[in-house]
Protein backbone atom coordinates (compact mmCIF):
# COMPACT_ATOMS: atom_id res chain seq x y z
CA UNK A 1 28.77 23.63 14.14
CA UNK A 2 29.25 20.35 12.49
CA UNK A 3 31.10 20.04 8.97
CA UNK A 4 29.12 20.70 5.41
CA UNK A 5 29.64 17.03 4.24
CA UNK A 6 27.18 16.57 1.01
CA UNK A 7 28.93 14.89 -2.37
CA UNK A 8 26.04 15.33 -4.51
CA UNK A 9 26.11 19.17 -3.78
CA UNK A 10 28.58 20.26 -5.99
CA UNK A 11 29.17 23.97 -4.93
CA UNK A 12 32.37 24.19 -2.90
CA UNK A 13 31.10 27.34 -0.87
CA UNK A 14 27.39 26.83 0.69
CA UNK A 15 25.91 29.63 2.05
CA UNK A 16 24.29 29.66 5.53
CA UNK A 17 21.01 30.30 6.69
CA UNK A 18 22.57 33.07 9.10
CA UNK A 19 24.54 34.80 6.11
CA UNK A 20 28.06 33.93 5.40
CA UNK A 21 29.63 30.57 3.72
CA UNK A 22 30.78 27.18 4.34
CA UNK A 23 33.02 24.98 2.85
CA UNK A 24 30.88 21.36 1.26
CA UNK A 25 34.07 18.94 3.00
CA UNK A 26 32.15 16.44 0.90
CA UNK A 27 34.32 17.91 -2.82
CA UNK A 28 37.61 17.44 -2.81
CA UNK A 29 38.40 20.92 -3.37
CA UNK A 30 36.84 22.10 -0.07
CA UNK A 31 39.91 19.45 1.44
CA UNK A 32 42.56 21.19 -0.47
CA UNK A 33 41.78 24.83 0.16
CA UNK A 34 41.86 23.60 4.00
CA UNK A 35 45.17 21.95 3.44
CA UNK A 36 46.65 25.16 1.43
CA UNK A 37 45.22 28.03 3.63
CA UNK A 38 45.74 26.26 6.97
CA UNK A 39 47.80 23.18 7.86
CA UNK A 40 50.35 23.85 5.56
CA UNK A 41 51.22 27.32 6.76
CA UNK A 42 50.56 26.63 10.42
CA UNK A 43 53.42 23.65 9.59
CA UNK A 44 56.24 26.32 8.43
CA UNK A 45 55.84 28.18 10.99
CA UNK A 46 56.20 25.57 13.67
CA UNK A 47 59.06 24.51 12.04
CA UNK A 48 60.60 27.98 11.70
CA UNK A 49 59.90 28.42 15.42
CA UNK A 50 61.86 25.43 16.42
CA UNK A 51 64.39 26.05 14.14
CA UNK A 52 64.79 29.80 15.53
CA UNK A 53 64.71 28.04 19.46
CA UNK A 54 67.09 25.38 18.91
């Protein structure tokens, strides 16, 4: 499925036709929830890995 990318919709969470929600990657919010909830943890935990290995 291809990224919600629409600036002048200004709802962070769309919902789908199917049921569910999306994120609109066209508000900057939708961009900062992704960087909270998932590259930032996904990055402590590959550094505590490495860290724990070496």
């Amino acid at each position: 499925m291809a990224l919600y990318r629409n600036p002048q919709d200004k709802r962070v969470f769309v919902p789908k036709p199917g049921g569910g929600l999306v994120l609109n990657f066209g508000h900057p919010v939708a961009w900062a929830i992704l960087v909270t909830t998932t590259i930032i943890p996904f990055a402590i935990v590959v550094v505590v890995t490495l860290a724990v290995l070496l």
